[in-house]
C-alpha atoms as a PDB file:
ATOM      1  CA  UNK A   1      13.590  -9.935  10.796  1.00  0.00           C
ATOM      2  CA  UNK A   2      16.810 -11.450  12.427  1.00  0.00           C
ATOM      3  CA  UNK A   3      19.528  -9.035  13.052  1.00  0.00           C
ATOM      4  CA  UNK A   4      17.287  -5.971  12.157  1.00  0.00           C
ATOM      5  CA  UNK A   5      17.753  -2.920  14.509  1.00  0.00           C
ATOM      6  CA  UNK A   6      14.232  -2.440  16.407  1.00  0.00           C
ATOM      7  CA  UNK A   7      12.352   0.775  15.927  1.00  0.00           C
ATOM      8  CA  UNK A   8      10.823   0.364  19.746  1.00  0.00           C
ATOM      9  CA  UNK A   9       7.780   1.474  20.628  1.00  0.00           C
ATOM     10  CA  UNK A  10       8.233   4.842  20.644  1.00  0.00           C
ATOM     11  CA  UNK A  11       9.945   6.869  17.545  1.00  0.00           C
ATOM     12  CA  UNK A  12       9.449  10.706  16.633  1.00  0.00           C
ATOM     13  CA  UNK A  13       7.815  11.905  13.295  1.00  0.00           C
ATOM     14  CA  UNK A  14       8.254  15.110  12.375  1.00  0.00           C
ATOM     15  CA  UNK A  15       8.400  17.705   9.102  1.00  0.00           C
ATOM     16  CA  UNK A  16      10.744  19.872  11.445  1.00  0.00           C
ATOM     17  CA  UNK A  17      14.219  19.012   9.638  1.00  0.00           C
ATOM     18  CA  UNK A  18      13.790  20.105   6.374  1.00  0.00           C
ATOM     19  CA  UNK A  19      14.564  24.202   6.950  1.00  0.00           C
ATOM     20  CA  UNK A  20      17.037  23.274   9.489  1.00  0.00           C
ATOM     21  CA  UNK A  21      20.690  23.729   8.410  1.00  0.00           C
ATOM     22  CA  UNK A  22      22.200  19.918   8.174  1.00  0.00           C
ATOM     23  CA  UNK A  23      24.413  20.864  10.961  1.00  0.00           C
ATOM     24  CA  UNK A  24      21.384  21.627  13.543  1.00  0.00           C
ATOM     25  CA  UNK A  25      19.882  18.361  12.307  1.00  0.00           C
ATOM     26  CA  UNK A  26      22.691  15.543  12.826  1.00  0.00           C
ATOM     27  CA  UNK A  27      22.881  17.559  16.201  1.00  0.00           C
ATOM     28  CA  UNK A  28      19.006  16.869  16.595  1.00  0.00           C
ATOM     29  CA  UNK A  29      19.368  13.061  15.675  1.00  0.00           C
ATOM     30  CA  UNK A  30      22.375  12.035  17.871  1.00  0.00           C
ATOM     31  CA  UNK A  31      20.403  13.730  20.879  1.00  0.00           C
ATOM     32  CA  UNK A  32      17.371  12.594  19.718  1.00  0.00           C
ATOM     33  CA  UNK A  33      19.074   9.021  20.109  1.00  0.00           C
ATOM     34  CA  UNK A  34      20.735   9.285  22.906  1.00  0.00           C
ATOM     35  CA  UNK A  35      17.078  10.205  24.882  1.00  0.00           C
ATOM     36  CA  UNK A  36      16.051   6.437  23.574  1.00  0.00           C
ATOM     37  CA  UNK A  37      14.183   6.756  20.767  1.00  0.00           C
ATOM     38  CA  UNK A  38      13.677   3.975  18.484  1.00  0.00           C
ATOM     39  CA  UNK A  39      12.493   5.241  14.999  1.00  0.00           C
ATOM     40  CA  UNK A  40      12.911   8.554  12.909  1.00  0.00           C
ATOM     41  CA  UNK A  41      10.406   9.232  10.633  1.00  0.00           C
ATOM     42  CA  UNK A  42      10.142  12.206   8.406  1.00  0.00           C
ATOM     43  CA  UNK A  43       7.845  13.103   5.432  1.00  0.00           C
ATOM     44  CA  UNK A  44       8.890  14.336   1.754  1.00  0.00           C
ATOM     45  CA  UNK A  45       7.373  17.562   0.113  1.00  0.00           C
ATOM     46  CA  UNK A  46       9.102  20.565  -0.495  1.00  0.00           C
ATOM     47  CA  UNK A  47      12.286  20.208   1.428  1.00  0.00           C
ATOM     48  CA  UNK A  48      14.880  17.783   1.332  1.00  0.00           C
ATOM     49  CA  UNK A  49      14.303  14.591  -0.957  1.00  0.00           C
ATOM     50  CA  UNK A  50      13.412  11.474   1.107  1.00  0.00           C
ATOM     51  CA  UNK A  51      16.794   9.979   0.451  1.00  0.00           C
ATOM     52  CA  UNK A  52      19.426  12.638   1.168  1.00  0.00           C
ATOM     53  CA  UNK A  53      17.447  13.344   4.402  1.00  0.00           C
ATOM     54  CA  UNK A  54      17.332   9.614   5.652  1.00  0.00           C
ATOM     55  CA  UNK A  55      21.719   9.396   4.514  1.00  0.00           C
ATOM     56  CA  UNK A  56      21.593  12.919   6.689  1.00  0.00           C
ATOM     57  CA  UNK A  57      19.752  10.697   9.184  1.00  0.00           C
ATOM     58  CA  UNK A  58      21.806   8.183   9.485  1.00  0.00           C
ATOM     59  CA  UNK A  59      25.540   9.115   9.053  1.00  0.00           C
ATOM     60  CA  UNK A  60      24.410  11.370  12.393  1.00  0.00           C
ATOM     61  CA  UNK A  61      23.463   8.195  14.664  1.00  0.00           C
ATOM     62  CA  UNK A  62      24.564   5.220  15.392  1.00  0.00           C
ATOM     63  CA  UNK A  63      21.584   2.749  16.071  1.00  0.00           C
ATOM     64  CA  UNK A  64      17.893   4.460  15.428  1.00  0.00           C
ATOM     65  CA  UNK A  65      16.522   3.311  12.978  1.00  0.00           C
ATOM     66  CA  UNK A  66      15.602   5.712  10.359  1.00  0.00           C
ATOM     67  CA  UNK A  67      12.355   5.497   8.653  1.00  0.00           C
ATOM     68  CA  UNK A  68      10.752   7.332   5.306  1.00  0.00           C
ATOM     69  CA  UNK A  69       7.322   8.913   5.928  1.00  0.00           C
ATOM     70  CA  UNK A  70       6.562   8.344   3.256  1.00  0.00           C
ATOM     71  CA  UNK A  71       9.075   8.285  -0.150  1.00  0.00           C
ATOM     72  CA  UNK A  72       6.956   9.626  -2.512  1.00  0.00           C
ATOM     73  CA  UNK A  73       6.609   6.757  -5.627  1.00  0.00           C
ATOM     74  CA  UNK A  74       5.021   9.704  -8.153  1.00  0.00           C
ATOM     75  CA  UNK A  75       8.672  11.632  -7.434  1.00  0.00           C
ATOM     76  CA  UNK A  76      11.140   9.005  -8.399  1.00  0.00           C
ATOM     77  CA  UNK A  77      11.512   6.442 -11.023  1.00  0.00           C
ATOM     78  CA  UNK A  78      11.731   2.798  -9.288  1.00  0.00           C
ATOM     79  CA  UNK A  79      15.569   2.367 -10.789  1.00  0.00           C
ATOM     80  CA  UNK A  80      16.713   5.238  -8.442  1.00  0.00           C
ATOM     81  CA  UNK A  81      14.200   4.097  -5.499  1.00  0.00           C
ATOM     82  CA  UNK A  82      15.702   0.563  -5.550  1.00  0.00           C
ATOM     83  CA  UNK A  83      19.202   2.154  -6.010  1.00  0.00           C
ATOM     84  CA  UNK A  84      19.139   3.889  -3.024  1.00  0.00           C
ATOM     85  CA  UNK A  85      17.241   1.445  -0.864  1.00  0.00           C
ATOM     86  CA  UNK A  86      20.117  -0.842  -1.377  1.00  0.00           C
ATOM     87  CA  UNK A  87      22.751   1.557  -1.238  1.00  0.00           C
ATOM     88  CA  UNK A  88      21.272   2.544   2.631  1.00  0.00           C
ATOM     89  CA  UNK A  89      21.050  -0.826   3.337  1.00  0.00           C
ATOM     90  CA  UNK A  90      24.261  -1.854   2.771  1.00  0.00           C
ATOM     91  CA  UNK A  91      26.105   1.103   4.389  1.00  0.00           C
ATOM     92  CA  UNK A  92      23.866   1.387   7.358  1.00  0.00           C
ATOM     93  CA  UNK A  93      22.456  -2.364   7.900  1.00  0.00           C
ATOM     94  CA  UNK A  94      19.379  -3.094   9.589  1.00  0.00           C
ATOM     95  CA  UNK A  95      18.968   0.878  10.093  1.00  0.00           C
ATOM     96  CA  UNK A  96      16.920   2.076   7.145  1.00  0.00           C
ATOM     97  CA  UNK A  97      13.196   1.612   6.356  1.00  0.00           C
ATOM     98  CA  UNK A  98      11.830   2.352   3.214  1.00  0.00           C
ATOM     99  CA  UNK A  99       8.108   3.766   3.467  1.00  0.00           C
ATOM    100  CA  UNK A 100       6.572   4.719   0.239  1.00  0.00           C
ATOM    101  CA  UNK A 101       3.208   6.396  -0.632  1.00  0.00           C
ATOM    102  CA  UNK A 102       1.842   8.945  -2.715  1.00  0.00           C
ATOM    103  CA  UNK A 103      -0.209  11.879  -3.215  1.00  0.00           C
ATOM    104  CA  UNK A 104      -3.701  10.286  -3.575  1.00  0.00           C
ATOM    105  CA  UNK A 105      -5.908  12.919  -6.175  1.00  0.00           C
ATOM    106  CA  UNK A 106      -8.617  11.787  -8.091  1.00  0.00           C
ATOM    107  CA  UNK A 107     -10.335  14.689 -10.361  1.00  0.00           C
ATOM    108  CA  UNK A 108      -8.187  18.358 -10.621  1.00  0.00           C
ATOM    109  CA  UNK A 109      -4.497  18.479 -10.220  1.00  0.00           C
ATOM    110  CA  UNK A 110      -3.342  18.682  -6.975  1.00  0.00           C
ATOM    111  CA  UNK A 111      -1.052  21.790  -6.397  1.00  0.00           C
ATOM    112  CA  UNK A 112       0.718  24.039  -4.326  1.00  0.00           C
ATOM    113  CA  UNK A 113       1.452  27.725  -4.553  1.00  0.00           C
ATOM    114  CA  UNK A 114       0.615  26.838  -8.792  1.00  0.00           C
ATOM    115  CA  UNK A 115       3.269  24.251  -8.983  1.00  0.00           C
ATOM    116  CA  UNK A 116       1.269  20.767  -9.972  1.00  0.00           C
ATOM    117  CA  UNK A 117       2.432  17.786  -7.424  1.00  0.00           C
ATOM    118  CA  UNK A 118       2.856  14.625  -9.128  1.00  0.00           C
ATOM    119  CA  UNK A 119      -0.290  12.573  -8.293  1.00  0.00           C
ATOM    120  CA  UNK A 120      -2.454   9.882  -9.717  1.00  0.00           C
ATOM    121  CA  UNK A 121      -6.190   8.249  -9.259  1.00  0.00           C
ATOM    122  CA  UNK A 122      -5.084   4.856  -9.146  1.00  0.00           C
ATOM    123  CA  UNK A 123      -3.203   4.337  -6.107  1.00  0.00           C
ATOM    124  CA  UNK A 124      -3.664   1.131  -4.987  1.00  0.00           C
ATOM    125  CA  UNK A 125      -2.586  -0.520  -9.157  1.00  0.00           C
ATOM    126  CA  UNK A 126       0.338   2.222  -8.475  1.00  0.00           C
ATOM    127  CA  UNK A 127       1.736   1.212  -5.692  1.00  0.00           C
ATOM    128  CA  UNK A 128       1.287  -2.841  -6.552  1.00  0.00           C
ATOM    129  CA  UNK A 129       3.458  -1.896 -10.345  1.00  0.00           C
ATOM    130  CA  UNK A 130       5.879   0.619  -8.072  1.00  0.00           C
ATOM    131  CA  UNK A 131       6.734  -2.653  -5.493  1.00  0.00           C
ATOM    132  CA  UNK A 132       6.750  -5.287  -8.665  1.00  0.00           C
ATOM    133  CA  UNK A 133       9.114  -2.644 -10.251  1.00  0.00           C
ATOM    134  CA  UNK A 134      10.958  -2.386  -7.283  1.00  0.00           C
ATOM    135  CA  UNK A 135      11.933  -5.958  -7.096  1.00  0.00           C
ATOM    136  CA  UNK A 136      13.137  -6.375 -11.301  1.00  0.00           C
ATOM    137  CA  UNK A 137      15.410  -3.653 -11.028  1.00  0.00           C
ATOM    138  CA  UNK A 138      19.108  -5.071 -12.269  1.00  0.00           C
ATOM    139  CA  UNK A 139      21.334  -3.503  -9.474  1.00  0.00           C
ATOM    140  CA  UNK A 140      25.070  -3.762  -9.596  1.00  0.00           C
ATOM    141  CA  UNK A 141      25.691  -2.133  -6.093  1.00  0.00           C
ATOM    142  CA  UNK A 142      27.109  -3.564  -3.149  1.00  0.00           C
ATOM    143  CA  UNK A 143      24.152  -5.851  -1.632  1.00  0.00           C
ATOM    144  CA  UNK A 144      22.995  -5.054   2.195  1.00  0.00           C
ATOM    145  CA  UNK A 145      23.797  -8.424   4.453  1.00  0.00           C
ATOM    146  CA  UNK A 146      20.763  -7.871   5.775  1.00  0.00           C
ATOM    147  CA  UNK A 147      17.438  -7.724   3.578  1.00  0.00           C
ATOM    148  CA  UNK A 148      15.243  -4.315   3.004  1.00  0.00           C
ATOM    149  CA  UNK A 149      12.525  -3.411   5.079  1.00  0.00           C
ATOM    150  CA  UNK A 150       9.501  -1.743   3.280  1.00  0.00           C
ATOM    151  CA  UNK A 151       6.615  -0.408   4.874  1.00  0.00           C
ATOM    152  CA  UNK A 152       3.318   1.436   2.781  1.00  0.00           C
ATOM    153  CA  UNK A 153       1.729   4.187   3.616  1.00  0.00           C
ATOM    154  CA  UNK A 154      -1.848   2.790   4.269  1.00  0.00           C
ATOM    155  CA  UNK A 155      -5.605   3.762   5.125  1.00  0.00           C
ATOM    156  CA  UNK A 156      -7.868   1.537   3.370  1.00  0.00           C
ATOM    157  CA  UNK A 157      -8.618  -1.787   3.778  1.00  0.00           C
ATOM    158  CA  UNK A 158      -7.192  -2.582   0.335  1.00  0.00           C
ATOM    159  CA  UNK A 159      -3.900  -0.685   0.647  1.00  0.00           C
ATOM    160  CA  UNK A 160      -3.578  -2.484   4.112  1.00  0.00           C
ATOM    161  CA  UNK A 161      -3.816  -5.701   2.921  1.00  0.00           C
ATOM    162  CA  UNK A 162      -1.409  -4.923  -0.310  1.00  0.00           C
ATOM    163  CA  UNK A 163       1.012  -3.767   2.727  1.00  0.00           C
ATOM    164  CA  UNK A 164       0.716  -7.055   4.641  1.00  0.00           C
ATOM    165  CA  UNK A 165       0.956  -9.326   1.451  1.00  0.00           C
ATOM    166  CA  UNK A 166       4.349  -7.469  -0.311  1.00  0.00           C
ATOM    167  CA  UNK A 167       6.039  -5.450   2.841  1.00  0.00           C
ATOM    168  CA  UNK A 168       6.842  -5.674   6.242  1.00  0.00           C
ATOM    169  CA  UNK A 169       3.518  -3.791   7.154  1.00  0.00           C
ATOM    170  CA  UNK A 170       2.082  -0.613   7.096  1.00  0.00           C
ATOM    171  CA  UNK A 171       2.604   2.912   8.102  1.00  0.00           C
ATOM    172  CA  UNK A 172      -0.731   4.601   9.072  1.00  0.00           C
ATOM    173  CA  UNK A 173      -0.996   9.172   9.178  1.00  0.00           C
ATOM    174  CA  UNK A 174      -3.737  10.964  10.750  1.00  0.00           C
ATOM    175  CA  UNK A 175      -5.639   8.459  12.359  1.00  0.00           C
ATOM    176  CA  UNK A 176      -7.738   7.404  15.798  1.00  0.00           C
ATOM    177  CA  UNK A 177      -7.011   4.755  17.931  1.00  0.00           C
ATOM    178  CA  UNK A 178     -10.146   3.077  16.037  1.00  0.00           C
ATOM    179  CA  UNK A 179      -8.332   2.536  12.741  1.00  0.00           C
ATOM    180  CA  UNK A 180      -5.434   1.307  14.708  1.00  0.00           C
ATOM    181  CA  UNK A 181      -7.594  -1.487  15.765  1.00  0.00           C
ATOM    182  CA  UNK A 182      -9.152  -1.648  12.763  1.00  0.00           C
ATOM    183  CA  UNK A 183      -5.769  -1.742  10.708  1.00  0.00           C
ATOM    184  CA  UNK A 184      -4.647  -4.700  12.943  1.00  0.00           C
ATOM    185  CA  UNK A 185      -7.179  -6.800  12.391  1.00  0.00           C
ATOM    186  CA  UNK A 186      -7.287  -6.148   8.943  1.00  0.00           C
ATOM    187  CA  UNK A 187      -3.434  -7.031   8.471  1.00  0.00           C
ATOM    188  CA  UNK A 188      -3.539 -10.085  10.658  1.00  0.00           C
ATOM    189  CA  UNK A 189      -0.988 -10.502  13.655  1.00  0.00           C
ATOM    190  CA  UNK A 190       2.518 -10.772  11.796  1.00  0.00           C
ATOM    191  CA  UNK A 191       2.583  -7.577   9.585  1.00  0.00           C
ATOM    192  CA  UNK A 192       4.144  -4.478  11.503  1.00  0.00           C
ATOM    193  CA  UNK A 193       2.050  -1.867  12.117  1.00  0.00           C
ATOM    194  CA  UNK A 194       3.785   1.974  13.017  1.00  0.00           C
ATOM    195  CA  UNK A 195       0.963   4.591  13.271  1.00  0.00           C
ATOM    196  CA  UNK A 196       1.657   8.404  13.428  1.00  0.00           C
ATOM    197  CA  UNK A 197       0.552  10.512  16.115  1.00  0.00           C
ATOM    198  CA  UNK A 198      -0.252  13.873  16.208  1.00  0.00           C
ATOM    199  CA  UNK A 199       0.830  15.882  19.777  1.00  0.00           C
ATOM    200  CA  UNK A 200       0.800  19.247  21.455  1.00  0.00           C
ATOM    201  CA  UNK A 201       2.087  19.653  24.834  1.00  0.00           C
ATOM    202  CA  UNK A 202       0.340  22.572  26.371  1.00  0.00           C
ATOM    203  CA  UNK A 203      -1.930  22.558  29.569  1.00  0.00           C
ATOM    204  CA  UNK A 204      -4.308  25.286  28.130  1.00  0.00           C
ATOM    205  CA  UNK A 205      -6.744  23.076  26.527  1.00  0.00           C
ATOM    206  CA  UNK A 206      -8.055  25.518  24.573  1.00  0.00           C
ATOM    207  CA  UNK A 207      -5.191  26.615  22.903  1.00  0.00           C
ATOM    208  CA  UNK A 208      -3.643  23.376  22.338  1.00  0.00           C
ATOM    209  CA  UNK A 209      -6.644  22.178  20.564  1.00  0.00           C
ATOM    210  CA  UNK A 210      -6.515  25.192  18.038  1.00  0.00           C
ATOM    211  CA  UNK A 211      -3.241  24.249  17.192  1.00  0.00           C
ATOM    212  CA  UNK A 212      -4.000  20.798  16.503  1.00  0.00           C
ATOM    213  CA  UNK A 213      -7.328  21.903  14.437  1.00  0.00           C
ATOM    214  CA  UNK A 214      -4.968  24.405  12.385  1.00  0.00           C
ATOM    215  CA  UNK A 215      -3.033  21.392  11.205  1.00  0.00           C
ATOM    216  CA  UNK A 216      -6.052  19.095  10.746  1.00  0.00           C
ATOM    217  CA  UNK A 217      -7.412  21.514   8.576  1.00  0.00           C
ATOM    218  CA  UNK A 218      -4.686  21.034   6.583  1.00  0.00           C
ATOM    219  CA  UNK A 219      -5.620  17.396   5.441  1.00  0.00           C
ATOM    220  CA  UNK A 220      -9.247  17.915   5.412  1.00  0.00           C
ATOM    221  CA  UNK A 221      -8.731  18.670   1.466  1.00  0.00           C
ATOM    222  CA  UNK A 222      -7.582  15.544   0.802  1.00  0.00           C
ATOM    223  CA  UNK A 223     -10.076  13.026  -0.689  1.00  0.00           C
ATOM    224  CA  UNK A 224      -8.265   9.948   0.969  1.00  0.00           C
ATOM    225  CA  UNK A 225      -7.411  11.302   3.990  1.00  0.00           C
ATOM    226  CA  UNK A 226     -11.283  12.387   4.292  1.00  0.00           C
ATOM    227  CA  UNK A 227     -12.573   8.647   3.024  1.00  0.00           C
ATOM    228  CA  UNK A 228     -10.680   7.412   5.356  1.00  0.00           C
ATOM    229  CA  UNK A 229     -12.167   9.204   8.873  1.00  0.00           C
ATOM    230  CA  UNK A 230     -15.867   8.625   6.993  1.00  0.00           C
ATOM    231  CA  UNK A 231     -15.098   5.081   7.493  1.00  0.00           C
ATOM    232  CA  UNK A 232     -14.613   5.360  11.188  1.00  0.00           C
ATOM    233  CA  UNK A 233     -17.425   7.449  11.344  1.00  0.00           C
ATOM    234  CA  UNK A 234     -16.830  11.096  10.850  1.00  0.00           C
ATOM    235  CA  UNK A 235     -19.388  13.028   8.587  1.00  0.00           C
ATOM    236  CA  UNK A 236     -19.944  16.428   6.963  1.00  0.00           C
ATOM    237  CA  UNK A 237     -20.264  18.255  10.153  1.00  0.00           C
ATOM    238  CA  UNK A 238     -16.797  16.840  11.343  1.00  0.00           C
ATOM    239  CA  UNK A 239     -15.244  18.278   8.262  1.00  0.00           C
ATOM    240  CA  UNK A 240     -16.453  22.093   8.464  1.00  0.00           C
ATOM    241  CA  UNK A 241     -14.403  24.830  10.327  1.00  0.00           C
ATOM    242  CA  UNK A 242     -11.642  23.561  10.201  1.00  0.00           C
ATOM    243  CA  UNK A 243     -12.743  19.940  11.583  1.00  0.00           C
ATOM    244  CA  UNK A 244     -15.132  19.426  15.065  1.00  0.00           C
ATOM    245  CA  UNK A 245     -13.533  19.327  18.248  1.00  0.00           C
ATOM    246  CA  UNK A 246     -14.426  15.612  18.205  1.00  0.00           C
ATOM    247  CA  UNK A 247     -12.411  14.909  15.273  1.00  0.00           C
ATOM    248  CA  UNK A 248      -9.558  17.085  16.296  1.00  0.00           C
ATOM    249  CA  UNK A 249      -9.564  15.475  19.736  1.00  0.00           C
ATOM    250  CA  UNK A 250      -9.537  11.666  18.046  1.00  0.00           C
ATOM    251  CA  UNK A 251      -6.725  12.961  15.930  1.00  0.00           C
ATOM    252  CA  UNK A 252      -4.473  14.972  18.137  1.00  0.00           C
ATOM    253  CA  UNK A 253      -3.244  14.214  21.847  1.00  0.00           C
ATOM    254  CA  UNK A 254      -2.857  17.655  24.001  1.00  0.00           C
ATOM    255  CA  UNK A 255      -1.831  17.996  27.041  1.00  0.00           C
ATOM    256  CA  UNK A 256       1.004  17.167  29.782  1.00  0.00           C
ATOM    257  CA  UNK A 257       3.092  13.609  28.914  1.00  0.00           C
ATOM    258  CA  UNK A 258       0.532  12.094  30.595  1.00  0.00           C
ATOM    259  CA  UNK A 259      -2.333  12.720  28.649  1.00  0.00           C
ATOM    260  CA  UNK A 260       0.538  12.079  25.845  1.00  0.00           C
ATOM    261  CA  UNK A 261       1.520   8.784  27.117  1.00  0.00           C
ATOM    262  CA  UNK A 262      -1.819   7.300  27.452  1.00  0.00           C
ATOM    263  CA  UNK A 263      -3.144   8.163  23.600  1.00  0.00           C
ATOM    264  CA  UNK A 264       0.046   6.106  22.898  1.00  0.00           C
ATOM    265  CA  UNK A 265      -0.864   3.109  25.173  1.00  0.00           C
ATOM    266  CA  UNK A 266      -4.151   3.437  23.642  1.00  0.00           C
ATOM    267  CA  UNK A 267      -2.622   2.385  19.684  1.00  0.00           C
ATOM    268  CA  UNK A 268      -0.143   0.076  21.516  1.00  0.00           C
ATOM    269  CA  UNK A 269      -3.293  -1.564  23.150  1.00  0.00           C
ATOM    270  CA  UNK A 270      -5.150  -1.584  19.708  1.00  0.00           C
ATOM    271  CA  UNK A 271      -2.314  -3.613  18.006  1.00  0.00           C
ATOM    272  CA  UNK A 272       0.530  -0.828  16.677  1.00  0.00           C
ATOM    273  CA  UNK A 273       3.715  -2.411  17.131  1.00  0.00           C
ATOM    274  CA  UNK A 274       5.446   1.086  17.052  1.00  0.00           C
ATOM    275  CA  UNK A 275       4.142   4.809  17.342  1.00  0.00           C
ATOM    276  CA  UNK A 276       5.754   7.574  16.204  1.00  0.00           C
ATOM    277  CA  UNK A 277       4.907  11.569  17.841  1.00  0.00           C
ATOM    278  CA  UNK A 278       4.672  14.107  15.926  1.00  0.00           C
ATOM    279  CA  UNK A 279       4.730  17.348  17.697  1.00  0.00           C
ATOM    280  CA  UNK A 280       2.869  20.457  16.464  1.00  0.00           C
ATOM    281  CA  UNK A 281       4.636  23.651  17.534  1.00  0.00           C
ATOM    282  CA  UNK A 282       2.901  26.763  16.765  1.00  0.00           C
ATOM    283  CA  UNK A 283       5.374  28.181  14.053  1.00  0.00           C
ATOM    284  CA  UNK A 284       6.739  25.161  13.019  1.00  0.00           C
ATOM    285  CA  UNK A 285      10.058  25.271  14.987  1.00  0.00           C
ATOM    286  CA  UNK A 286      12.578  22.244  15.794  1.00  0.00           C
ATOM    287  CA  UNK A 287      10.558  20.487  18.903  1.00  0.00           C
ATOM    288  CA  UNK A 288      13.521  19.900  20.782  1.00  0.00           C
ATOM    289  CA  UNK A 289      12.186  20.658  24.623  1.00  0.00           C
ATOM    290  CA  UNK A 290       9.343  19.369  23.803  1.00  0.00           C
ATOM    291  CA  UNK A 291      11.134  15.838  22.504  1.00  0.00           C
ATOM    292  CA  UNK A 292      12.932  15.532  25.363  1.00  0.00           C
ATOM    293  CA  UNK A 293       9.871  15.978  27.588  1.00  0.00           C
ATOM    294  CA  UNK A 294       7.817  13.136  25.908  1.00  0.00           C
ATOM    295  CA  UNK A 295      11.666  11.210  26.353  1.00  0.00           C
ATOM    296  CA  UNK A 296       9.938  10.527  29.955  1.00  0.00           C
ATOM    297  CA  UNK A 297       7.085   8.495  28.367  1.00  0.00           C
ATOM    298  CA  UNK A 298       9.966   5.516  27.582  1.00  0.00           C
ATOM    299  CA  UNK A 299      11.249   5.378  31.022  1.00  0.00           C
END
């Protein structure tokens, strides 16, 4: 889009900011910047809402672009999504992406530590009536002088083409350089494509890849996220223990900025128009030296 700041190739992902204090995190963005990144993204659970971290986000830097990971459409009415798309937009233009999604859970309530998470079986119907509502919303707010960008959290083949037909593309989580391919050709060549990568720089291969397959675990209980890796061709045995090495492996890159650097040439070759790292760190911490190190992959 014409006068749209450019996420770049390379961005940073990361779940990292929420316990930070807000101080520590503009400090995090304006260097995080200043190394050349194009693109924050961040995800929404438990910590700060989508919207008061991408405002945090933003008031901190000057040209990233800043990116939801996805704004969760099951916690927020469409009135206050469109609200503060617009509201971003117009004080930061060009800057601020709006990436929505949801918590995909088709029998039992999805929960954590007993509190239920807003979730639904109907995702794809959701998300078409979240965008539709998205666009009748009556706002009386300042307009942006430069129009929204919307991306969609997408896996399947029918949330990837609802991304390419009402957005600017699609954001894709937890995924091989085979869906990347698979995602291009399935939105054609104009839709934008950012996919999330999973990273762990440490030159003991061993321990690197238990660190990745602690965090794979994680997602293995989630019926989309699972669908989606038996379409590329993962099966039962894949899924046990955590996950196989050869899912972890497709999943996660580990190693120096090398090894790094090529899994992200790898979904640039496949058709991604942006990637964005996320870095696993064994206890959760802010990945600073560990951002600046991958810094050397856009030079």
């Amino acid at each position: 889009m014409p006068g749209q700041q450019s996420p770049g190739r390379l961005g940073i992902w990361t779940f990292a900011f929420d316990p930070q204090p807000a101080a520590r995190v503009r400090e995090a963005a304006a260097e995080l910047e200043d190394l050349g990144y194009g693109a924050l993204w961040f995800g929404e659970a438990f910590g700060r809402d989508a919207v008061s971290q991408a405002a945090l986000l933003l008031g901190a830097t000057e040209r990233v672009v800043v990116a939801t990971g996805i704004a969760n459409i099951y916690f927020r009415d469409p009135i206050t999504t469109a609200a503060a798309e617009r509201s971003l937009g117009e004080q930061h233009p060009g800057r601020f992406v709006l990436g929505l999604g949801g918590h995909r859970v088709p029998a039992s309530p999805n929960q954590l530590a007993g509190y239920r998470i807003p979730s639904s079986p109907r995702p794809l119907a959701d998300m078409r009536d979240h965008l539709d509502a998205l666009d009748r919303v009556p706002l009386s707010a300042a307009a942006p002088s430069l129009p929204p960008r919307r991306v969609v959290a997408a896996l399947g083949p029918k949330m990837l083409d609802l991304s390419a037909e009402r957005t600017w593309g699609a954001h894709t989580y937890l995924v091989p350089v085979a869906h990347t391919a698979m995602a291009r050709e399935r939105l054609g060549r104009n839709a934008f494509l950012a996919v999330e990568q999973h990273v762990v720089l440490d030159s003991d291969a061993g321990r690197a890849r238990e660190l990745a397959r602690e965090n794979v675990a994680g997602y293995l209980g989630a019926p989309h996220q699972v669908n989606n890796l038996r379409r590329l061709g993962f099966d039962d045995a894949d899924f046990a223990d955590g996950g196989s090495d050869r899912l972890v492996d497709a999943i996660a890159a580990a190693g120096d900025v090398d090894v790094i650097a090529r899994r992200v040439r790898e979904h640039l070759d496949a058709g991604a128009d942006h990637v964005c790292v996320q870095v696993l760190t064994p206890r959760g911490e802010l990945p600073l030296p560990q951002w600046r190190e991958l810094a050397a992959i856009l030079r």
